[in-house]
Protein backbone atom coordinates (compact mmCIF):
# COMPACT_ATOMS: atom_id res chain seq x y z
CA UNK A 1 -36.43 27.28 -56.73
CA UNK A 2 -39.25 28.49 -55.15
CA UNK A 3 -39.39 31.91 -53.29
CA UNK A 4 -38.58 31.38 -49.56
CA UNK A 5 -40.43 34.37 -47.81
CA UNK A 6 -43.69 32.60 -47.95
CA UNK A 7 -44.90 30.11 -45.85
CA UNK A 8 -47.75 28.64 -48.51
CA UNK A 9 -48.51 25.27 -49.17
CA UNK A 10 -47.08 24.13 -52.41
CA UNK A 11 -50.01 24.08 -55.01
CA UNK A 12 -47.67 23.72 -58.06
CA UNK A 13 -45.01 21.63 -59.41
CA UNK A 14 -42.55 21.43 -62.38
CA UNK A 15 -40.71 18.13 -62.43
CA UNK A 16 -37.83 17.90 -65.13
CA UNK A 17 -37.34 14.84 -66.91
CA UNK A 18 -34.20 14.65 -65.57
CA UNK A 19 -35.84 14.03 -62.16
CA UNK A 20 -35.76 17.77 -60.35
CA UNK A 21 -38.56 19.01 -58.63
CA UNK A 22 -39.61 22.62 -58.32
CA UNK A 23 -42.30 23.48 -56.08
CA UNK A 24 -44.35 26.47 -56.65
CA UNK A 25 -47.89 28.05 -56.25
CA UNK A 26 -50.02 26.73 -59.09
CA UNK A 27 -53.03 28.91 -60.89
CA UNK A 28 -55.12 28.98 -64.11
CA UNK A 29 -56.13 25.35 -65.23
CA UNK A 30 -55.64 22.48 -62.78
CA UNK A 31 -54.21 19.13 -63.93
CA UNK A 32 -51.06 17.93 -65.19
CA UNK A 33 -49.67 18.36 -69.12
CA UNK A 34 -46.10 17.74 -70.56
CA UNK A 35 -44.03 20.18 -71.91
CA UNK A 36 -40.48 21.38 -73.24
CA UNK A 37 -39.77 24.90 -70.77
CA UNK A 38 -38.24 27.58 -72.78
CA UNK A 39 -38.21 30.94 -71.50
CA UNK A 40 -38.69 34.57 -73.01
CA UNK A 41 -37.22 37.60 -71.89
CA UNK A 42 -39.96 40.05 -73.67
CA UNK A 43 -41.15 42.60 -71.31
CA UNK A 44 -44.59 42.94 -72.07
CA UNK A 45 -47.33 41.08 -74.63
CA UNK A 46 -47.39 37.83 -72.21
CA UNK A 47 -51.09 37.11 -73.98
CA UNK A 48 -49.76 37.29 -77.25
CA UNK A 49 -46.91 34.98 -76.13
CA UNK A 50 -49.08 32.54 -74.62
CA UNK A 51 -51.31 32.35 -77.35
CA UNK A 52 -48.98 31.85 -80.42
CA UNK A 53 -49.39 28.34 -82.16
CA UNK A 54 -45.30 28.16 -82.16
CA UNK A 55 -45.66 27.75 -78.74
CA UNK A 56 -47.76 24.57 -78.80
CA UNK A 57 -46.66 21.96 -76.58
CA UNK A 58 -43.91 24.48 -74.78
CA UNK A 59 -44.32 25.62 -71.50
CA UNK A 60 -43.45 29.61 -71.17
CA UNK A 61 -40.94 30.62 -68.54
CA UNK A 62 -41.26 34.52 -68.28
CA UNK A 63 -38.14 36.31 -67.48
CA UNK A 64 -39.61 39.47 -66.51
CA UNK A 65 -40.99 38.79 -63.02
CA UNK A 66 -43.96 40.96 -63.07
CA UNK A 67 -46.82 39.08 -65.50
CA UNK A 68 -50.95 39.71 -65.36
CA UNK A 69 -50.53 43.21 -63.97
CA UNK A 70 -52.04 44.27 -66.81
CA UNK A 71 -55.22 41.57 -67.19
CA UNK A 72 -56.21 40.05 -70.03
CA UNK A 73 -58.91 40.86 -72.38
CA UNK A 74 -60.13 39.24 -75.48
CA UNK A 75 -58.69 41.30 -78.55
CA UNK A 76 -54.74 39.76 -77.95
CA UNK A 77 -54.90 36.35 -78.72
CA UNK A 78 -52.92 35.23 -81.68
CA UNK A 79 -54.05 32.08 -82.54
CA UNK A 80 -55.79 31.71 -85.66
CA UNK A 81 -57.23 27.84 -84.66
CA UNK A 82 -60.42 26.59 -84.93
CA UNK A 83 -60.39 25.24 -81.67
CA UNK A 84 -59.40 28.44 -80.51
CA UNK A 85 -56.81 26.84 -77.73
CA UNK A 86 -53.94 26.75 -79.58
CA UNK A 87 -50.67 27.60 -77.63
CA UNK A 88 -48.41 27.54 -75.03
CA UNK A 89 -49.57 24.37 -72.30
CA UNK A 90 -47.69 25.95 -69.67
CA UNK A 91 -46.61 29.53 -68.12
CA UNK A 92 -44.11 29.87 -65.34
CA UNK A 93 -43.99 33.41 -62.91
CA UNK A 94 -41.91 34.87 -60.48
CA UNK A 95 -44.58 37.05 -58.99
CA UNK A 96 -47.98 36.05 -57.46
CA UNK A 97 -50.47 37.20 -60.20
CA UNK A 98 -51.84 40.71 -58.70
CA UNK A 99 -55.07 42.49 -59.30
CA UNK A 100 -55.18 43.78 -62.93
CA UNK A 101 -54.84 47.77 -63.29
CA UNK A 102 -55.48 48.55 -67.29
CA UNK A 103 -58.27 50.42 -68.86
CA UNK A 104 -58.07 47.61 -71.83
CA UNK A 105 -58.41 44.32 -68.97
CA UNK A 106 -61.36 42.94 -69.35
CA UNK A 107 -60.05 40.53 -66.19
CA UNK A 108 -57.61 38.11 -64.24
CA UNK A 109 -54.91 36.36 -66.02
CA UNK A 110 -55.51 33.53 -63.04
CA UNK A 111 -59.58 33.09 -65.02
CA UNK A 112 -58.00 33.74 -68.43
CA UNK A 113 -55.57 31.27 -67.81
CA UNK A 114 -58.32 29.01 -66.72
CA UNK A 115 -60.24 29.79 -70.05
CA UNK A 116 -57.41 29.15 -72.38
CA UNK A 117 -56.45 25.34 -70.24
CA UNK A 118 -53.34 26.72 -69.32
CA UNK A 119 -51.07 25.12 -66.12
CA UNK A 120 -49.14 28.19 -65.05
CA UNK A 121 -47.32 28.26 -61.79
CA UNK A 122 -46.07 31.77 -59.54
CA UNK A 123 -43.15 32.10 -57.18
CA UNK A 124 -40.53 30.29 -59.00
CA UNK A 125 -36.66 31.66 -59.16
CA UNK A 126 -37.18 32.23 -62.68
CA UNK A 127 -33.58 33.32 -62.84
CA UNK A 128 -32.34 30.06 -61.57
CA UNK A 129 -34.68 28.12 -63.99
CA UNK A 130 -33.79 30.32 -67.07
CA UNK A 131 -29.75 29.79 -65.89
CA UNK A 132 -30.59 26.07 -66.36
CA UNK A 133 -31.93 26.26 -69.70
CA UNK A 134 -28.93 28.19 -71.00
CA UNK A 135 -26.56 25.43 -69.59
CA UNK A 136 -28.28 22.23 -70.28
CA UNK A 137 -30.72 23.40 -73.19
CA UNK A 138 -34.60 23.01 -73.11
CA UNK A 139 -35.89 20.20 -71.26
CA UNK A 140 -38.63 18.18 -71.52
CA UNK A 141 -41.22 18.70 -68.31
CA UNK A 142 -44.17 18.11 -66.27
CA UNK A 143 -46.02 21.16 -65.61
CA UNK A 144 -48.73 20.74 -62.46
CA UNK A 145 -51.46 22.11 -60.55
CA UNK A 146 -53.81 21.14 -57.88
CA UNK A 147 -55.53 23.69 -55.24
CA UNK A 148 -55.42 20.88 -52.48
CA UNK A 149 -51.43 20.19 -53.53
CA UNK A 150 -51.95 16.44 -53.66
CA UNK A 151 -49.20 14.90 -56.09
CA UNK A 152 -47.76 12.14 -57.36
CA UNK A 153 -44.39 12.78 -57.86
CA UNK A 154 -42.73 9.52 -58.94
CA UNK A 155 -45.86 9.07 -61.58
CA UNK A 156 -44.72 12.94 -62.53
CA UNK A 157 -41.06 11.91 -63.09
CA UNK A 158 -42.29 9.07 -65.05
CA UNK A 159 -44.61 11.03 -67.60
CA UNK A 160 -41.30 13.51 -67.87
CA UNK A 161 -39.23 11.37 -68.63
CA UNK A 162 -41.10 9.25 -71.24
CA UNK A 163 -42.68 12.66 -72.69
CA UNK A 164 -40.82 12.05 -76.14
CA UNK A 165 -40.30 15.58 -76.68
CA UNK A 166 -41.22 17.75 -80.33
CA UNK A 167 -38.10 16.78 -81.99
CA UNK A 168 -39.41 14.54 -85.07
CA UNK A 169 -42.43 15.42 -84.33
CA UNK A 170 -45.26 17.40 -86.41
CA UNK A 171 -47.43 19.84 -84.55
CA UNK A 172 -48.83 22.21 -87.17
CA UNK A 173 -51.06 19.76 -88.37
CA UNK A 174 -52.55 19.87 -84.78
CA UNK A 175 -52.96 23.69 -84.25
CA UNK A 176 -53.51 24.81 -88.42
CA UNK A 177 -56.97 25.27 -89.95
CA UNK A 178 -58.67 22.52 -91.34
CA UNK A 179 -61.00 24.58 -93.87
CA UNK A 180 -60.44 26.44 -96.21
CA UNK A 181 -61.06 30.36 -94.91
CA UNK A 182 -61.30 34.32 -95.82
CA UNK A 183 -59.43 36.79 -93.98
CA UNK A 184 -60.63 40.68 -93.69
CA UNK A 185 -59.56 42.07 -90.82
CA UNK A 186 -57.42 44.85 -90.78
CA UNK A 187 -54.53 45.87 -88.18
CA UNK A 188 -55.84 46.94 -84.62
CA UNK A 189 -55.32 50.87 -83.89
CA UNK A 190 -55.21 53.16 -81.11
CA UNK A 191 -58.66 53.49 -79.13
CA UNK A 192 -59.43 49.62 -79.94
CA UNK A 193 -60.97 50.72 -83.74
CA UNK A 194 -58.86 48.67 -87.00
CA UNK A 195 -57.23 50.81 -89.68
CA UNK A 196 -59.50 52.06 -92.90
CA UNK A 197 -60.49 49.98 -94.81
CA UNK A 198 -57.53 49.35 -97.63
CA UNK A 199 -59.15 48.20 -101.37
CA UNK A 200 -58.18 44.43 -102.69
CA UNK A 201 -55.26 44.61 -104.95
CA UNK A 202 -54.09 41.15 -104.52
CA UNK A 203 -55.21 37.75 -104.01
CA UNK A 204 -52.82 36.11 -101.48
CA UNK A 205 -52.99 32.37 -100.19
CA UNK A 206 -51.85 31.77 -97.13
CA UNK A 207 -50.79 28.24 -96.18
CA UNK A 208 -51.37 27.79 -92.51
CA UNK A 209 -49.06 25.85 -90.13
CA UNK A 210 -50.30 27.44 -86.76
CA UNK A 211 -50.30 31.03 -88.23
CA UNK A 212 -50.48 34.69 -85.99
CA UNK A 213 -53.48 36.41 -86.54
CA UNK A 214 -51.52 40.04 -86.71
CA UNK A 215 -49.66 38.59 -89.66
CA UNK A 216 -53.32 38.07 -91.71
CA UNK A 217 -54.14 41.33 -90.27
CA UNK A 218 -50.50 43.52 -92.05
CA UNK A 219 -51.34 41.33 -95.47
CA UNK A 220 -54.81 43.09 -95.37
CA UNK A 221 -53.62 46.29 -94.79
CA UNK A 222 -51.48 45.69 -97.96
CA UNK A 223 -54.50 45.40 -100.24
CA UNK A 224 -54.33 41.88 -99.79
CA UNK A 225 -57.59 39.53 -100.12
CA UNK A 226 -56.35 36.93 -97.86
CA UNK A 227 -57.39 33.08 -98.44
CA UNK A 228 -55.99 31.20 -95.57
CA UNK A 229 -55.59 27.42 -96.54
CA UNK A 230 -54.73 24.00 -94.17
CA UNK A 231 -51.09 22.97 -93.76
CA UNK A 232 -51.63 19.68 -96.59
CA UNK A 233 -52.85 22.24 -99.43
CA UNK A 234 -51.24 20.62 -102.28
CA UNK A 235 -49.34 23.19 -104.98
CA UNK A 236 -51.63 22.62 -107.52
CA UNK A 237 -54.68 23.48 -106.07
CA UNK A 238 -53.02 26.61 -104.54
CA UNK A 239 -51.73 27.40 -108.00
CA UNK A 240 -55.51 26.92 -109.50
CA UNK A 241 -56.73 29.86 -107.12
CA UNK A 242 -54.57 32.41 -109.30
CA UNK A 243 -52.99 33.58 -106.47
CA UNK A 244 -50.74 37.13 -106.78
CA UNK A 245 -48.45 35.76 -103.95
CA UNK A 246 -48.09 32.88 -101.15
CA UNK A 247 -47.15 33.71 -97.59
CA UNK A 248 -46.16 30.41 -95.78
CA UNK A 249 -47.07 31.29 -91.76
CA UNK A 250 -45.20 30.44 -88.50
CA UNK A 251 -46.34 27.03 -86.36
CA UNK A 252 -45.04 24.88 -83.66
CA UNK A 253 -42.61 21.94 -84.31
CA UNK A 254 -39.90 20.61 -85.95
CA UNK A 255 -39.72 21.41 -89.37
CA UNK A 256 -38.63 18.33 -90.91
CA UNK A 257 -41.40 16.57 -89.91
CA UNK A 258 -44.22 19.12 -91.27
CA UNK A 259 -41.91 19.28 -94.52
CA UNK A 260 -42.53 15.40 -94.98
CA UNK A 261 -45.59 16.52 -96.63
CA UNK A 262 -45.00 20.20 -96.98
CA UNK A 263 -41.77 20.33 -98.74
CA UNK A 264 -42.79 19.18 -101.74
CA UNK A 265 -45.25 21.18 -102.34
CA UNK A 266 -43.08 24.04 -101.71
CA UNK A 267 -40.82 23.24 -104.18
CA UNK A 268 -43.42 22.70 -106.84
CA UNK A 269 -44.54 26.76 -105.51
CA UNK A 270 -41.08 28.32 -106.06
CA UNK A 271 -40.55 26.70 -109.45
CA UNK A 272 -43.72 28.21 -110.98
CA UNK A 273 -42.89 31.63 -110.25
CA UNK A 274 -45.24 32.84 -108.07
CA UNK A 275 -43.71 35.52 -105.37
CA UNK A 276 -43.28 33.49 -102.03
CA UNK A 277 -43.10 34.92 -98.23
CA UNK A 278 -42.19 32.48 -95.64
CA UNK A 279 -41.94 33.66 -91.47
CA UNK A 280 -40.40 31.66 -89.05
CA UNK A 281 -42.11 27.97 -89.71
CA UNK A 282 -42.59 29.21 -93.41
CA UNK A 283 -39.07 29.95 -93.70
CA UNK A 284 -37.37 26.90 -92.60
CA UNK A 285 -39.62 25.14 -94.78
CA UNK A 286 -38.52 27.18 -97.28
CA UNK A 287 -35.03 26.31 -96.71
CA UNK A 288 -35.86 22.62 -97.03
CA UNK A 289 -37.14 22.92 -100.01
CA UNK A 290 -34.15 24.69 -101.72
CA UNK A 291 -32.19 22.15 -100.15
CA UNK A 292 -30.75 23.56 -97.35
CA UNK A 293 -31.07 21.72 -93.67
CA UNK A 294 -32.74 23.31 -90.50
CA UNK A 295 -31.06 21.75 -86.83
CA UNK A 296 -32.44 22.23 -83.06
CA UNK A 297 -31.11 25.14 -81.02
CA UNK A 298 -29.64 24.85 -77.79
CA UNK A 299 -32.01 27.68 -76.00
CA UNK A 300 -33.90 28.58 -78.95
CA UNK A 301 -34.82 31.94 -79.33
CA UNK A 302 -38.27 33.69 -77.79
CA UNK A 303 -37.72 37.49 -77.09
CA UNK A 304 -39.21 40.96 -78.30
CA UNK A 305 -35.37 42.19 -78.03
CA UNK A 306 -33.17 40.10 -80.91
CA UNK A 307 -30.66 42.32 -82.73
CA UNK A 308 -30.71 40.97 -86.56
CA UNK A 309 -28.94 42.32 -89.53
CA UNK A 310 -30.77 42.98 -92.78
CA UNK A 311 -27.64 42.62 -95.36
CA UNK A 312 -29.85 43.71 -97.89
CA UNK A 313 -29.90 47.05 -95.86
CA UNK A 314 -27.19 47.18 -93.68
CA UNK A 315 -29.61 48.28 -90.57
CA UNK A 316 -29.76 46.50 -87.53
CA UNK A 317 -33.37 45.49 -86.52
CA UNK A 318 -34.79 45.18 -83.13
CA UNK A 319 -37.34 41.92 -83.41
CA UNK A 320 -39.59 39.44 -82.10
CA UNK A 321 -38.64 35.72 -82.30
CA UNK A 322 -39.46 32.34 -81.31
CA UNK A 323 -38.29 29.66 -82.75
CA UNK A 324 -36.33 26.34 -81.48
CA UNK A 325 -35.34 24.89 -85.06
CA UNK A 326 -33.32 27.43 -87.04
CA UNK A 327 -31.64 26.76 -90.45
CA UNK A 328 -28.02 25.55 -91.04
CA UNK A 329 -27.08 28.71 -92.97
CA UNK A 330 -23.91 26.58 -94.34
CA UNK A 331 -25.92 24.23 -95.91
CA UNK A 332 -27.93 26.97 -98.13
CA UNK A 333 -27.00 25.83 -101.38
CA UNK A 334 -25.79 28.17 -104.65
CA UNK A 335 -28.59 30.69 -105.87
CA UNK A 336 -29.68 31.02 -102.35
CA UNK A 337 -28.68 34.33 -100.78
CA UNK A 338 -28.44 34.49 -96.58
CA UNK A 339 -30.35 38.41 -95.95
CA UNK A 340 -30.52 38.50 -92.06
CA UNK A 341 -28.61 37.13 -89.28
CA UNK A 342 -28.97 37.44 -85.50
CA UNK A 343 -26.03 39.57 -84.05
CA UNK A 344 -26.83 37.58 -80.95
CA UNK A 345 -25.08 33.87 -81.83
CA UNK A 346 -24.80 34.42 -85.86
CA UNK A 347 -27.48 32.14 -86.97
CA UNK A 348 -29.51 32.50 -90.09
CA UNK A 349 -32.85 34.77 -90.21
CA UNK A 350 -33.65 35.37 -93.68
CA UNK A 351 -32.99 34.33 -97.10
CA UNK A 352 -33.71 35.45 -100.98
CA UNK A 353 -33.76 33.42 -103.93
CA UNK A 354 -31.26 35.74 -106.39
CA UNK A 355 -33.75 34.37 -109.58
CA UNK A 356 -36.82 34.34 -108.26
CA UNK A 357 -39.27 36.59 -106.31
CA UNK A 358 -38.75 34.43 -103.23
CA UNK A 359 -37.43 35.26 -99.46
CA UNK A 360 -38.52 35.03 -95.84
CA UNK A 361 -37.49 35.72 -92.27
CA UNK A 362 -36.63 33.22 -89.00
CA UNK A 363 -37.94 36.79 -86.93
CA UNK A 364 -41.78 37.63 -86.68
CA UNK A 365 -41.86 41.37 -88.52
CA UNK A 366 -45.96 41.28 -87.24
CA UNK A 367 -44.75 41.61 -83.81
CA UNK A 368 -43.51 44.99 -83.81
CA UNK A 369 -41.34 44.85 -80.89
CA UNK A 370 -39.37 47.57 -82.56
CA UNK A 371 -41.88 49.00 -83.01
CA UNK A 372 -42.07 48.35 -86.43
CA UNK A 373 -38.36 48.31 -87.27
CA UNK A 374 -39.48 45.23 -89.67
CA UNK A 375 -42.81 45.49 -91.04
CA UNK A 376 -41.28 46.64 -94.25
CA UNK A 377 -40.86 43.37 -95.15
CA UNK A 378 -44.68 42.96 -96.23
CA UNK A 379 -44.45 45.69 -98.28
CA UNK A 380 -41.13 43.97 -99.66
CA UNK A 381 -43.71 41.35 -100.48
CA UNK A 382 -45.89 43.36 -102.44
CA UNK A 383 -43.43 45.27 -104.09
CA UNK A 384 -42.38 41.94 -105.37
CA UNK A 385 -45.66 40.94 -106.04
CA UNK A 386 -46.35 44.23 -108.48
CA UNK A 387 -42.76 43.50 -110.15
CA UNK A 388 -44.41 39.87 -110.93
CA UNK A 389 -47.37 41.58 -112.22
CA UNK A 390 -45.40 43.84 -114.23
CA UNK A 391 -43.24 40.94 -116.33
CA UNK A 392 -46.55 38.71 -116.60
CA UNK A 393 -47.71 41.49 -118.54
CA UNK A 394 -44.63 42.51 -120.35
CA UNK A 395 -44.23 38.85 -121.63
């Protein structure tokens, strides 16, 4: 699948666990890491993308063959980590990386990659490789790179096919914060400043299972004093911080293995009445805990351009999503309400509890691919959080 105008020596493969090998020209980190390949069809943002904890242990096959024309700089990373690497492990291209033309680059994808320990490869078919993801679903991979294009194939195949994949498997212990943290910055604006300064109105814990920093930022700008907690927080000590609400964040993996430990606590969250928000991660966990069942996609979905259907609206949204686990929305049991559903194959985005001030979203409001066709879901949150306030003190 690689391009056949050039003449180059192949610095770059991706070998398929079912054996295929596609040549290519590598850049950013060298080496050799596993990988399931999804692909993304958003247009622009390929830093954010790269750097969202859902995409830990994925590699990134980018739809839109023009990626790095625009640099890289160090204000649009998403990862909230401590290690400050959490992420996709892989990036494929169509295009050979080209000089950077931006008055916000601050340089080269190609170094940035480098930085960040990513394997990317340039001058794949991308078309052909996202055609075979569609048909056969996401595959597990080997994702390689080496300047002197010295490989060992078979040993490639091997560590491909024994790669056992992320179903079953818990990542958002391996990307969430381990401490215990503050949050105070405020949504980036125009001319590289953040927004003014909003007063704390509420106190909001914020469980993290490989959370996006632009989510923290839109709680902020809400009023919200934002204490970001590890994944294994148990209920009761989120419950002794007096929070107003709980926002459960995105992450990487398959949900039924974080809720092992998370679910539970969950549960014990929605039946003390505290308002919950759940995105993405959050909400599937969500779902488990009510009861309901969550099931790996085919293709997943990772786009900026998802059509979704707010029922408790009736407008169609334009959103950001990436997710390879979605919830069986046939298996939400009675006092659970399904609020948004993709109009692209009909699965479940959102849900609402109908007696408690509980909902979230499959789709990533923070993203703004709309632009902001769905941030009013955080003030959704709030609103629910001052109705909360308001019966507390009624009672």
């Amino acid at each position: 699948m690689s391009q056949g105008w050039t003449k180059r020596a192949t610095t770059g493969l991706l070998v398929l666990a079912d054996g295929t090998v596609i040549e290519g020209f590598g850049l950013g980190a060298e080496g050799a890491v596993e990988g399931e390949v999804c692909f993304n069809t958003a247009l622009t943002g390929y830093q954010e993308i790269l750097t969202d904890p859902s995409y830990a242990q994925q590699i990134v096959t980018f739809t839109f063959p023009h990626i790095g024309n625009v640099g890289a700089n160090a204000e649009d990373h998403e990862d909230f980590s401590p290690l400050g690497n959490a992420g996709a492990v892989g990036a494929i291209l169509r295009a050979e990386v080209s000089e950077p033309s931006n008055y916000r680059s601050a340089g080269h994808l190609d170094a940035w990659l480098k930085e960040r320990g990513i394997v990317a490869l340039s001058g794949i078919d991308t078309r052909a490789l996202t055609a075979l993801v569609r048909e056969k679903g996401m595959p597990n991979a080997v994702i390689a790179h080496d300047p002197n294009g010295s490989f060992d194939i078979e040993k490639l195949k091997s560590r491909a096919r024994e790669w056992p994949g992320i179903d079953g498997v818990d990542i958002a212990k391996l990307v969430a914060t381990t401490d215990r943290s503050v949050w105070t910055e405020r949504p980036w604006v125009w001319g590289g400043e953040t927004a003014a300064e909003t007063p704390v109105r509420y106190k909001i814990v914020a469980v993290d299972y490989g959370a996006k920093r632009n989510i923290f930022r839109l709680l902020a700008s809400h009023g919200g004093e934002v204490t970001v907690v590890p994944p294994t927080t148990s209920a009761e000590d989120i419950l002794a911080m007096e929070p107003d609400g709980v926002f459960l964040s995105n992450g990487p993996g398959d949900p039924a293995a974080t809720g092992i430990y998370a679910v539970k606590e969950i549960g014990k969250l929605v039946a003390s009445g505290v308002p919950l928000f759940g995105i993405c991660l959050g909400h599937q966990l969500l779902a488990l805990a009510l009861g309901a069942r969550t099931k790996k996609m085919h293709q997943g979905h990772h786009g900026a351009n998802h059509p979704v259907m707010d029922y408790t609206t009736g407008k169609v949204e334009i959103v950001s999503m990436n997710h390879g686990f979605a919830v069986a929305a046939d298996t939400l049991p009675s006092g659970v309400t399904e609020t948004h559903r993709s109009l692209f194959d009909g699965s479940n985005c959102g849900l609402q509890l109908t007696e408690k001030p509980v909902f979230s979203v499959q789709h990533h409001p923070e993203a703004s691919p709309g632009p902001q066709d769905s941030h009013y879901l955080f003030k959704r949150f709030f609103d629910m959080i001052d109705g909360y306030r308001g019966a507390r003190s009624a009672a």
